[in-house]
Protein backbone atom coordinates (compact mmCIF):
# COMPACT_ATOMS: atom_id res chain seq x y z
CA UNK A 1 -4.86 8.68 11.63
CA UNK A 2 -1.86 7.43 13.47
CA UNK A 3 -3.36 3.43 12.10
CA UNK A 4 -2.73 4.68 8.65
CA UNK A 5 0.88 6.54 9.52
CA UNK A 6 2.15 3.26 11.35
CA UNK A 7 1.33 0.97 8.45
CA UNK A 8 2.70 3.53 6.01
CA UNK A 9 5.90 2.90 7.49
CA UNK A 10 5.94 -0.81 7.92
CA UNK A 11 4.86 -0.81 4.02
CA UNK A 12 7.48 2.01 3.14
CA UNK A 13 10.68 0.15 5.14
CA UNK A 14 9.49 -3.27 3.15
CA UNK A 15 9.33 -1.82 0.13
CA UNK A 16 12.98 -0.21 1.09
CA UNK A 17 14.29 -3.63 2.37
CA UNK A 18 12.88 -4.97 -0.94
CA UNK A 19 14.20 -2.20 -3.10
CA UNK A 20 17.98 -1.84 -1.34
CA UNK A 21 18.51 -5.51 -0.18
CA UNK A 22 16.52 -7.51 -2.47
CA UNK A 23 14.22 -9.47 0.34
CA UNK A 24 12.17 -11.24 -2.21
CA UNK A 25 10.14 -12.13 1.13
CA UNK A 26 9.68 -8.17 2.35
CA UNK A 27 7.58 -7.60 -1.31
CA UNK A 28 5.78 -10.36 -0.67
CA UNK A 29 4.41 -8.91 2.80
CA UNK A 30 4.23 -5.34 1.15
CA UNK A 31 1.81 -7.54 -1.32
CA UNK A 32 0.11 -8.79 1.36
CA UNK A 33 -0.64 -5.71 3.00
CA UNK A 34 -2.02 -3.78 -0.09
CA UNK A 35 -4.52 -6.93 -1.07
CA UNK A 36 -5.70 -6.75 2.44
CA UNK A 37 -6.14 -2.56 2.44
CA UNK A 38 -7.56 -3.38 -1.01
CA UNK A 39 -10.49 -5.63 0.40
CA UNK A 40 -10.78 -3.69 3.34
CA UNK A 41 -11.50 -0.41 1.48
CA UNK A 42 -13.64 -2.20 -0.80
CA UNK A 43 -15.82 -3.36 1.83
CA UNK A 44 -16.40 -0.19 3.49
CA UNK A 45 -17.17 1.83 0.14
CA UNK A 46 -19.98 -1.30 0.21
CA UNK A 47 -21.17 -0.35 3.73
CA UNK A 48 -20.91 3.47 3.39
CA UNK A 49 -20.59 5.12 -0.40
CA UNK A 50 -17.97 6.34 -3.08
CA UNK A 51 -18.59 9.51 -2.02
CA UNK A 52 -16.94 8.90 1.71
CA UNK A 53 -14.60 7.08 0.48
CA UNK A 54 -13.98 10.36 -2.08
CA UNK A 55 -13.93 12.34 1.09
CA UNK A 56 -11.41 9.66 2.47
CA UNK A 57 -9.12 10.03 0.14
CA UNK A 58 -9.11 14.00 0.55
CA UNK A 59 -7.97 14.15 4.10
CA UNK A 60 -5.11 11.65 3.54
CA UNK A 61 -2.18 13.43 2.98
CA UNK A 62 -0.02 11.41 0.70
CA UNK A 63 1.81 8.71 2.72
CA UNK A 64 -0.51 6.02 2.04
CA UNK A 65 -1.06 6.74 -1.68
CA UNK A 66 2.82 7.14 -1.92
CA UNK A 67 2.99 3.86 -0.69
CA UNK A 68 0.40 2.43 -2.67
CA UNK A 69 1.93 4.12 -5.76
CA UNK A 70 5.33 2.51 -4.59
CA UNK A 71 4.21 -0.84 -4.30
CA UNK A 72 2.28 -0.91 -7.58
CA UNK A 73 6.14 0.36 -9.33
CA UNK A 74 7.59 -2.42 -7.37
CA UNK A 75 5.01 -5.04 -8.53
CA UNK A 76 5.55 -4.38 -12.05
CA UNK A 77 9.50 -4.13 -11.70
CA UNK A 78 9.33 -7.61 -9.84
CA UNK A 79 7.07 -8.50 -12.90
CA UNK A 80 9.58 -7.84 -15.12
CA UNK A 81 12.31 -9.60 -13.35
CA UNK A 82 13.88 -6.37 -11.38
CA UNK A 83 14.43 -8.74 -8.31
C-alpha cells in the first residue's frame, strides 16, 4: 500500500509542476509513469484474472485513480495545446 501512496505523490507533484509551472518535461514523466502502471496492470490481470484486479480496484481508495483521472485531463489539455 505505501508503493502505491509514494508514486501517487511523485505522479500528483508532476502533474502540479506541469499544471502550475508549465514543465513540459514533468508531463512527460507523469506519461511515463501511467504507460508503465498501464502495462504493469495489464500483465498481472494476464497472470491472475479481471476479477482480482476488480477486487484491486475496490480496496484502493482514490489516490491512484485521482491521479490517473488527472493525468488523462492533462493529456488531452496538452493535446489541445494547454501547455
Amino acid at each position: 500500500m505505501y508503493v502505491h501512496t509514494t508514486v501517487q505523490k511523485i505522479m500528483a507533484g508532476l502533474l502540479d509542476q506541469w499544471r502550475w509551472a508549465g514543465d513540459k518535461r514533468a508531463l512527460a514523466m507523469a506519461r511515463a509513469m501511467g504507460a508503465y502502471f498501464q502495462r504493469r496492470v495489464h500483465t498481472l490481470v494476464g497472470v491472475k484474472s479481471r476479477e482480482w484486479h476488480i477486487d484491486s480496484l475496490n480496496m484502493e481508495y482514490g489516490g491512484m485513480n485521482d491521479v490517473f483521472y488527472s493525468l488523462c485531463a492533462a493529456h488531452r489539455l496538452a493535446s489541445e495545446g494547454w501547455g
